[in-house]
Protein backbone atom coordinates (compact mmCIF):
# COMPACT_ATOMS: atom_id res chain seq x y z
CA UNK A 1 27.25 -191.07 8.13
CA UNK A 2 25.22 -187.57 7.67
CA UNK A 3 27.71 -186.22 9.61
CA UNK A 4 30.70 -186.89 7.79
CA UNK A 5 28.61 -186.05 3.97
CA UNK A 6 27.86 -182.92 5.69
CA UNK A 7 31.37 -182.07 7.09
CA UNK A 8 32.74 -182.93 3.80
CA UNK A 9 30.37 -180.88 2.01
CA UNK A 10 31.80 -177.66 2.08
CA UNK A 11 35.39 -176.83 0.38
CA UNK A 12 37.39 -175.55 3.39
CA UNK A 13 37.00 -178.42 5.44
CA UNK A 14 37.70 -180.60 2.29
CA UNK A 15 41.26 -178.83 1.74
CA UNK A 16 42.25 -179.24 5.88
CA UNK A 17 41.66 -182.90 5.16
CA UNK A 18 43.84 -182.43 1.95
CA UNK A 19 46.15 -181.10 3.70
CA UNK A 20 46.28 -183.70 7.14
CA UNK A 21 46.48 -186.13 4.67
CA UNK A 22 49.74 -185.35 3.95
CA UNK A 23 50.87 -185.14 7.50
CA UNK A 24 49.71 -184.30 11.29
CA UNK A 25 49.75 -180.33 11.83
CA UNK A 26 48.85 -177.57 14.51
CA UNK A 27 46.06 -175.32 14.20
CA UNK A 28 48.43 -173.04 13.78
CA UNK A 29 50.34 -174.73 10.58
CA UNK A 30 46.63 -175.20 9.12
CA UNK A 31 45.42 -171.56 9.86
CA UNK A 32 48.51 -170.38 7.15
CA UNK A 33 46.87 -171.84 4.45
CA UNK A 34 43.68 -169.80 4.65
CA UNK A 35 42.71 -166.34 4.70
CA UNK A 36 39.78 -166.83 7.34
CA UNK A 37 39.94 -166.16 10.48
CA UNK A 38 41.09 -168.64 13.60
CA UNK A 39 37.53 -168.80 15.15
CA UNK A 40 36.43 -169.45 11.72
CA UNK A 41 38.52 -172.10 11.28
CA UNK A 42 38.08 -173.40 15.01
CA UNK A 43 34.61 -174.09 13.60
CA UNK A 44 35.44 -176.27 10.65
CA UNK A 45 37.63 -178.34 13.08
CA UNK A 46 34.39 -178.63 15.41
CA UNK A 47 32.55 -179.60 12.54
CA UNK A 48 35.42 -182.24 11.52
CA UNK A 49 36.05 -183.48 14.51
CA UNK A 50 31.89 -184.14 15.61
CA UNK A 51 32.13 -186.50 12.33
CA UNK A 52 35.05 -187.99 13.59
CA UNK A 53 37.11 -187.18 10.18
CA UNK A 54 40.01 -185.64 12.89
CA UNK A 55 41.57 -185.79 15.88
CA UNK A 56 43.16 -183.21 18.23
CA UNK A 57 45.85 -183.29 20.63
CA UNK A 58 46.33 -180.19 22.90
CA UNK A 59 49.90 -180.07 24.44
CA UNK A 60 49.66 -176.37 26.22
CA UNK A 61 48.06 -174.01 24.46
CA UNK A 62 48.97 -175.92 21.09
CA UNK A 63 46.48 -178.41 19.47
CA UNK A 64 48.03 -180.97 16.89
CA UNK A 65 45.34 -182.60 14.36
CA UNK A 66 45.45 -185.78 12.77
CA UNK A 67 43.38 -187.45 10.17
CA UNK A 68 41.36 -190.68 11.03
CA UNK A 69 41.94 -192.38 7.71
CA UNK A 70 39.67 -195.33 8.36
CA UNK A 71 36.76 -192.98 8.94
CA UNK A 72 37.32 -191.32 5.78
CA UNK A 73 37.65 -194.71 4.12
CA UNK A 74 34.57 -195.49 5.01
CA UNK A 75 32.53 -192.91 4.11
CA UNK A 76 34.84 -193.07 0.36
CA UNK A 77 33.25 -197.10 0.16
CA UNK A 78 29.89 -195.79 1.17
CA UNK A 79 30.01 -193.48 -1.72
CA UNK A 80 30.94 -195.97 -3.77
CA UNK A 81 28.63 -198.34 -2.92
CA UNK A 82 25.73 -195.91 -3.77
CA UNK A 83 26.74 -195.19 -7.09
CA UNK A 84 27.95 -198.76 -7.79
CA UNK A 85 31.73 -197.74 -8.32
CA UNK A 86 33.62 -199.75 -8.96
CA UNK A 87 37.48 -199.09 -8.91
CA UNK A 88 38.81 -201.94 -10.24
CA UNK A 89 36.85 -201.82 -13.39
């Protein structure tokens, strides 16, 4: 679970997951919405991907990531479940 805190830590990786919430996209697609550069980026998707938050595809020389919602779900009831949230209230 220190994984995924950690991963979600930091405010670029938090917007990629904003944004492959909303649908699957390339590294590419992603890369347009920041100003760092690719291998920076290529290291927030390591990071991402080690906590299991996404998922790439390659297909040539393109790689396609996807969010793994139940992961993400989890760590959101963890969270919860800490601070005694409770969203029904």
């Amino acid at each position: 679970m220190s994984d995924i805190f950690k991963a979600l830590s930091d405010p670029t990786r938090r917007s990629i997951i904003g944004l492959l919430r909303k649908r699957d996209l390339t590294a590419g697609e992603i890369a347009e919405h920041f100003p760092q550069a690719k291998p920076t980026l290529s290291k927030h998707f390591s990071v991402l991907k080690e906590a299991d938050l996404i998922q790439g595809t390659r297909v040539g020389t393109t790689i396609t990531y996807t969010l793994n919602v139940s992961v993400l779900e989890e760590a959101l009831c963890a969270v919860m479940t800490t601070f005694k949230i409770n969203p029904k209230q």
